[in-house]
Protein backbone atom coordinates (compact mmCIF):
# COMPACT_ATOMS: atom_id res chain seq x y z
CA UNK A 1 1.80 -7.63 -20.56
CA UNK A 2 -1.30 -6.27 -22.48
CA UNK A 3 -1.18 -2.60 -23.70
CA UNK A 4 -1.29 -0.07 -21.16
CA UNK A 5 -4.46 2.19 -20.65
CA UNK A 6 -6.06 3.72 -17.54
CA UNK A 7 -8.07 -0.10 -16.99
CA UNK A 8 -5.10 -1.97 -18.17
CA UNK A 9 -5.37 -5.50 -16.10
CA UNK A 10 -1.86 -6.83 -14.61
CA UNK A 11 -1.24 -9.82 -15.36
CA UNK A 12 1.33 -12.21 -13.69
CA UNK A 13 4.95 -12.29 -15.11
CA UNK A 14 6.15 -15.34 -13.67
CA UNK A 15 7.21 -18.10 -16.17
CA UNK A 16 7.10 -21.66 -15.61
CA UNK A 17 10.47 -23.19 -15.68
CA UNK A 18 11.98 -27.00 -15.17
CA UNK A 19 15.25 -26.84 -12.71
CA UNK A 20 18.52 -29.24 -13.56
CA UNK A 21 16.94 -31.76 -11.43
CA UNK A 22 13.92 -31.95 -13.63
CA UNK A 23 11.52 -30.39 -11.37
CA UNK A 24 9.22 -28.18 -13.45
CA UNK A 25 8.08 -25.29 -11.29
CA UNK A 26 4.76 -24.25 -12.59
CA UNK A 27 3.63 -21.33 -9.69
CA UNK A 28 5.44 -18.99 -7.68
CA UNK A 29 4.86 -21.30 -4.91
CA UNK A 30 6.62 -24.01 -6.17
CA UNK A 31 10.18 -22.76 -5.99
CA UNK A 32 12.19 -24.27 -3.50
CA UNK A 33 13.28 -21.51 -1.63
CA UNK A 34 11.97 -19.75 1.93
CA UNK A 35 12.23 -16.33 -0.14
CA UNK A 36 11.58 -14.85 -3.90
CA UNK A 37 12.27 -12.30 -5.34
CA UNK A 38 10.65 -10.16 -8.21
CA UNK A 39 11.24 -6.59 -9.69
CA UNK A 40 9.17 -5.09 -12.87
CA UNK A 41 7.75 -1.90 -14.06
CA UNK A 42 3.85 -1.26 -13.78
CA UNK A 43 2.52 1.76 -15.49
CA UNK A 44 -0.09 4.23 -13.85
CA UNK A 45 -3.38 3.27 -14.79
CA UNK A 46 -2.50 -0.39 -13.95
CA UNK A 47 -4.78 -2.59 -12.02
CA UNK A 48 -4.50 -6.66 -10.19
CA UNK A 49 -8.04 -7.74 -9.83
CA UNK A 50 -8.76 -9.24 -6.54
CA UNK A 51 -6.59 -12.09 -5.71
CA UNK A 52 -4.72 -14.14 -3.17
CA UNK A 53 -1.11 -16.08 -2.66
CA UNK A 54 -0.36 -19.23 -0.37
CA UNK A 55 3.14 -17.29 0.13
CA UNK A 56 3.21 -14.02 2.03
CA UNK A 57 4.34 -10.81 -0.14
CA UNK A 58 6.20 -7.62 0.67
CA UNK A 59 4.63 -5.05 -2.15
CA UNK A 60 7.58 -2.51 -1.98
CA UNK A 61 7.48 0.39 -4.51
CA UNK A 62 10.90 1.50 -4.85
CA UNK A 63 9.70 4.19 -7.03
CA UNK A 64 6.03 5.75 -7.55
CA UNK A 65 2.91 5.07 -5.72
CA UNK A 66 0.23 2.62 -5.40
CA UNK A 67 -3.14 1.58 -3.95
CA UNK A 68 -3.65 -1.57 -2.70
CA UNK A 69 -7.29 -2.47 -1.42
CA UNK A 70 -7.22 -5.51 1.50
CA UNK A 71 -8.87 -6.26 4.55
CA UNK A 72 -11.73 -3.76 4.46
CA UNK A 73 -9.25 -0.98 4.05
CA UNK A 74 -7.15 0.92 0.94
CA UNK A 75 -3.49 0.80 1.72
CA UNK A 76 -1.11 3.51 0.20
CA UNK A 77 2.69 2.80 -0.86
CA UNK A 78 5.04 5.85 -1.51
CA UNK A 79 8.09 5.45 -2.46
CA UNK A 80 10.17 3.35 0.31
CA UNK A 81 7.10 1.97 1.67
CA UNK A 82 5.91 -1.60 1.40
CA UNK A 83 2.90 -2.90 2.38
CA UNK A 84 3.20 -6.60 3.86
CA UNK A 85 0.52 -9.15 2.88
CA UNK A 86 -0.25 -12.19 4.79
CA UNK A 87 -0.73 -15.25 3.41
CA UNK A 88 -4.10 -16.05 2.23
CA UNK A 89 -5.11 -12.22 2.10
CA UNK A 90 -7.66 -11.11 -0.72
CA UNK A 91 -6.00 -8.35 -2.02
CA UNK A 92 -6.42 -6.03 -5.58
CA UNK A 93 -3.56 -3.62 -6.51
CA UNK A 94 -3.98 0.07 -8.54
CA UNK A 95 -0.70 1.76 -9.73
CA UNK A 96 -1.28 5.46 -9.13
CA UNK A 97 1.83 6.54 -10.59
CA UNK A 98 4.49 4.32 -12.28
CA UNK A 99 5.67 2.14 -10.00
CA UNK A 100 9.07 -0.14 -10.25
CA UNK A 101 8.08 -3.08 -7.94
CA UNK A 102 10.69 -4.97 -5.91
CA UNK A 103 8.32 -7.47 -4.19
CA UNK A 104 9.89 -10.45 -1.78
CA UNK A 105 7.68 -13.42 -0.95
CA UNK A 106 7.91 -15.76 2.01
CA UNK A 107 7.05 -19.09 2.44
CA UNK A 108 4.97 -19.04 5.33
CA UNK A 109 6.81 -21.20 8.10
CA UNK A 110 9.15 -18.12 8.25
CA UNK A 111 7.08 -15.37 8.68
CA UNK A 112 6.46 -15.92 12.50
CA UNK A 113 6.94 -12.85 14.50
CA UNK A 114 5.74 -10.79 11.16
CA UNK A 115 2.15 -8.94 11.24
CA UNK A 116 -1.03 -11.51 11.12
CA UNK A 117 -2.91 -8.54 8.87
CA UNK A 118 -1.80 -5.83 6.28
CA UNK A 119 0.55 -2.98 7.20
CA UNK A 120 2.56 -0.12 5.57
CA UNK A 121 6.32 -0.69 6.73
CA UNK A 122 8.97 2.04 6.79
CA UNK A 123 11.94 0.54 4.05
CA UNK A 124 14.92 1.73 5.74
CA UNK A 125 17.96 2.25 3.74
CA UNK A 126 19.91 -0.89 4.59
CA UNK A 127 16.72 -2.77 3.21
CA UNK A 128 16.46 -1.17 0.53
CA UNK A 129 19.60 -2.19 -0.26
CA UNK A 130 19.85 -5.58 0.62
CA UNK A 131 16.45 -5.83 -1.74
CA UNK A 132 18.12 -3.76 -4.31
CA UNK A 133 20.79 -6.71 -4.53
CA UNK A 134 18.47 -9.89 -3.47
CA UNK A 135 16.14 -9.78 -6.81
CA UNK A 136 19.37 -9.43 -8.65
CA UNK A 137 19.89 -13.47 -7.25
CA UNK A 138 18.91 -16.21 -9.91
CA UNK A 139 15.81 -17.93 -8.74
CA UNK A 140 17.16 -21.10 -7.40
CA UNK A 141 20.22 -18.97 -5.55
CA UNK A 142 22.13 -20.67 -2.71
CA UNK A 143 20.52 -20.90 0.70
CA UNK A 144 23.09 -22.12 2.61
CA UNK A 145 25.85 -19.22 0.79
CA UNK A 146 25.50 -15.39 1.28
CA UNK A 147 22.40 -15.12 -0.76
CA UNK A 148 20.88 -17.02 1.81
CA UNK A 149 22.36 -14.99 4.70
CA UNK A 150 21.56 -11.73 3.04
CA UNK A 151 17.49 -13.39 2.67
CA UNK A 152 17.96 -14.19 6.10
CA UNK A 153 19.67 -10.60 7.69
CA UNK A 154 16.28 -9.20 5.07
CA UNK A 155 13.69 -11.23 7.06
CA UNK A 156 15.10 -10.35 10.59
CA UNK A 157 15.29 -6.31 9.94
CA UNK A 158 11.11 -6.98 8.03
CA UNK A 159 10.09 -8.20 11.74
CA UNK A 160 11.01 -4.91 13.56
CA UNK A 161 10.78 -2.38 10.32
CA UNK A 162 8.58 0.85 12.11
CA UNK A 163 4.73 0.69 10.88
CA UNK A 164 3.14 3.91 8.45
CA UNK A 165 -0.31 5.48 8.85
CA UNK A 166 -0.63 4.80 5.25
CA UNK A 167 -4.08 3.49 5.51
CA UNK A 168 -7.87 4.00 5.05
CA UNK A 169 -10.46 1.76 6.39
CA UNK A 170 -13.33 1.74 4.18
CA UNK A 171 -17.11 1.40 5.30
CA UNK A 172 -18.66 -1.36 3.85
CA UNK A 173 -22.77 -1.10 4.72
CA UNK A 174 -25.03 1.47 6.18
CA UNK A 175 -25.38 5.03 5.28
CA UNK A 176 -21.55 5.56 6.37
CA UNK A 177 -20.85 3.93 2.90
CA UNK A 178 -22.15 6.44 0.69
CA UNK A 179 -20.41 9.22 2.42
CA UNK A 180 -17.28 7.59 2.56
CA UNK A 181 -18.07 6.77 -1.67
CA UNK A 182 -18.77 10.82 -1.76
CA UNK A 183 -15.90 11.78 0.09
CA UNK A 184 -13.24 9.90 -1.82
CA UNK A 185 -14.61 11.02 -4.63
CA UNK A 186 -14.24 14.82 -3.35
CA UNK A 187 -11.94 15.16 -0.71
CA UNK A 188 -12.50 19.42 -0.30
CA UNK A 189 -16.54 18.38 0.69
CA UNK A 190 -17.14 20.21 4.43
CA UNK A 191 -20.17 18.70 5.02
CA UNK A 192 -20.92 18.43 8.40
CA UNK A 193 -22.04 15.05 10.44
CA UNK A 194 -25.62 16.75 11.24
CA UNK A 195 -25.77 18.30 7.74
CA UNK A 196 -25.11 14.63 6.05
CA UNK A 197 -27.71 13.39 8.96
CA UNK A 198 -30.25 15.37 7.49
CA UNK A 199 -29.50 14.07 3.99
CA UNK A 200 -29.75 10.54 4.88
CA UNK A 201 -32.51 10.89 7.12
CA UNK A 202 -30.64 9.68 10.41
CA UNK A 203 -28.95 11.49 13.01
CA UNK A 204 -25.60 12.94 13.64
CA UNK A 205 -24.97 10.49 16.56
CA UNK A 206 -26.11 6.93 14.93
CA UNK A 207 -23.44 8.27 11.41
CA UNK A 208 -20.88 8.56 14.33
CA UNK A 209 -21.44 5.70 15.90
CA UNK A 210 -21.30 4.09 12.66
CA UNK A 211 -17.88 5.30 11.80
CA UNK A 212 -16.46 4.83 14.84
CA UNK A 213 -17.63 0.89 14.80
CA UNK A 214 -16.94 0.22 11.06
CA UNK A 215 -13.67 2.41 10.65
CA UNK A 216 -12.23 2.83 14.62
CA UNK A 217 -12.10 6.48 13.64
CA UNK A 218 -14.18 9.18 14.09
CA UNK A 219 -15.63 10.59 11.02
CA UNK A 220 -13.23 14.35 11.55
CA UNK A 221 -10.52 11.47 11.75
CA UNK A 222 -11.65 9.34 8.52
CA UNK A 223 -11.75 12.78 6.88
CA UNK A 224 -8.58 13.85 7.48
CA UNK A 225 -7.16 10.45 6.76
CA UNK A 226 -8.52 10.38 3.21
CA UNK A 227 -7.20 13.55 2.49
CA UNK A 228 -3.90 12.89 3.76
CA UNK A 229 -3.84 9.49 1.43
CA UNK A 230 -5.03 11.98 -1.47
CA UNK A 231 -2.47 14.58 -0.64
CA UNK A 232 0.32 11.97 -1.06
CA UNK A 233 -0.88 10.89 -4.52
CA UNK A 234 -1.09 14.80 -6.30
CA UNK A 235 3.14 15.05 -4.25
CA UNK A 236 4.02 12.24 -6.54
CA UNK A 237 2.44 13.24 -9.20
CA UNK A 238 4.60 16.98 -8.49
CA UNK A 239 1.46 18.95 -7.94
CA UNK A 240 2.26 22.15 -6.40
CA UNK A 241 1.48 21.82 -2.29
CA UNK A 242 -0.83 25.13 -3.20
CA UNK A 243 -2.81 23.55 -5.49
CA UNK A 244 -3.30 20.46 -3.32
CA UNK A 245 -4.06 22.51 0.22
CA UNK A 246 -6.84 24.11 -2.18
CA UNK A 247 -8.19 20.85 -4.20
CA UNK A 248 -8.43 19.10 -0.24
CA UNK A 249 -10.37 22.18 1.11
CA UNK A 250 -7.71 23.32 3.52
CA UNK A 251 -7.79 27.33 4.21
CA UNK A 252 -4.25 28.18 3.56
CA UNK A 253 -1.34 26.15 2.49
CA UNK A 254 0.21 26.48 5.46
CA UNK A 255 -3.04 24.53 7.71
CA UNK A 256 -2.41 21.53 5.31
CA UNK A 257 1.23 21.70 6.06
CA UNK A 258 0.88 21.65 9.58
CA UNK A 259 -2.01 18.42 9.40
CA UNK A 260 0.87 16.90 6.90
CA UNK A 261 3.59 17.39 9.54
CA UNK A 262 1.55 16.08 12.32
CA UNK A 263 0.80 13.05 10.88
CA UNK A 264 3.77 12.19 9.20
CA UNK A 265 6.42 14.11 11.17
CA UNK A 266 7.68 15.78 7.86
CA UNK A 267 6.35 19.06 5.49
CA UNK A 268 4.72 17.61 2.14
CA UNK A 269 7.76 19.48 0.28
CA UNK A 270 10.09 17.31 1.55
CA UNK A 271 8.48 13.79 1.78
CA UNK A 272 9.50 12.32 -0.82
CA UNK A 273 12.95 14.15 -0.59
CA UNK A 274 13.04 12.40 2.54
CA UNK A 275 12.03 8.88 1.25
């Protein structure tokens, strides 16, 4: 792992390996097993560059939060979250605060039934559990023993684990793009449709239409959403829920508690209690 600063590259940990049988495993992808398992630390500041895997990846944060950018969209993980991969997906990864990863792969003839694109699933407390104790297994554990069982109990309670609205579709072209750039960038802007219409020489209605095309939201919607993804970064980084109602341009604390509660059915003080 190269030194940690805030553009410190990840690189992969895996280490090539020859099993009793004298079959060297070179790639993740070669071990002989329906399901891996990996756990590390990655510090905040972190980033994966773009990149894909043949196998399909649960990125579960047991601890901290990160961004993960896939599909025309950024992705959020707080803490007993994951965000499930499919196979083949282009995907980059930012830790926003230190994360310790527990990540399970899956060999893809098992994944039917599992999403066909990314999505933030709920880790409920049995899984977490059951992952807690599957990347203690050795590599090549015993499919046909209880590790095996417990990969297989892990896989059926993945396919009906509840979805999270932990995500941000992200404009790619048009005029949509630069507000979308500006907004991220300052999450308290109020700028109105018609007064960015002006400023881009275009009209209120085509800048809706756009969003609602590119993103399936409207743009009050993809506002909202942005700052909700920000909000949940400055709780795990223990910024007081004052400052943040304030920093997202929210009129009182208790207006940003009430958007918090609606869209994730708890207060902002006690998400992460909760999870």
């Amino acid at each position: 792992m190269t030194k940690n600063n805030a553009n410190t590259t990840l690189v992969s940990t895996f280490k090539p390996f020859t099993t009793d049988t004298g079959t060297e495993i070179r790639r993740l992808e070669d071990i002989p097993r329906d399901m891996t398992f990996k756990q590390g630390v990655r510090r905040k500041g972190m980033e994966a560059a773009p990149h894909t895997h043949q196998l399909g990846q649960l990125l579960y944060a047991s601890s901290g939060i990160m961004q993960v950018m896939a599909e025309g969209a950024i992705w959020i993980t707080p803490p007993q979250r994951a965000v499930w991969i499919p196979p083949g997906t282009v995907h980059a990864l930012k830790v926003i605060h230190t994360v310790t990863l527990r990540n399970v792969y899956f060999a893809p003839r098992i994944i039917s039934g599992l999403p066909a694109s990314c999505q933030v699933m709920a880790i409920t407390p049995l899984m977490r559990e059951l992952i807690a104790e599957a990347v203690t297994f050795p590599t090549l554990y015993d499919p046909d023993g209880m590790e095996g069982r417990l990969c297989r109990l892990i896989l059926d309670l993945l396919k009906t684990a509840p979805a999270a609205p932990l995500h941000l579709p992200v404009p790619d072209h048009g005029p949509i793009q630069k507000i979308a750039a500006y907004l991220k960038d300052h999450p308290s802007d109020k700028t109105t449709l018609e007064a960015w219409a002006a400023r881009l020489g275009t009209t209120s209605r085509t800048l809706a239409r756009n969003f609602k095309s590119q993103t399936d939201m409207t743009f009050g919607q993809w506002r909202q959403q942005a700052r909700l993804l920000e909000a949940l970064s400055r709780i795990a980084g223990n910024r007081p829920i004052a400052h943040i109602a304030q920093d997202l341009g929210y009129s009182s604390q208790s207006a940003f508690s009430a958007m918090f509660k609606k869209a994730l059915g708890v207060t902002p003080g006690n998400y992460f209690k909760n999870n």
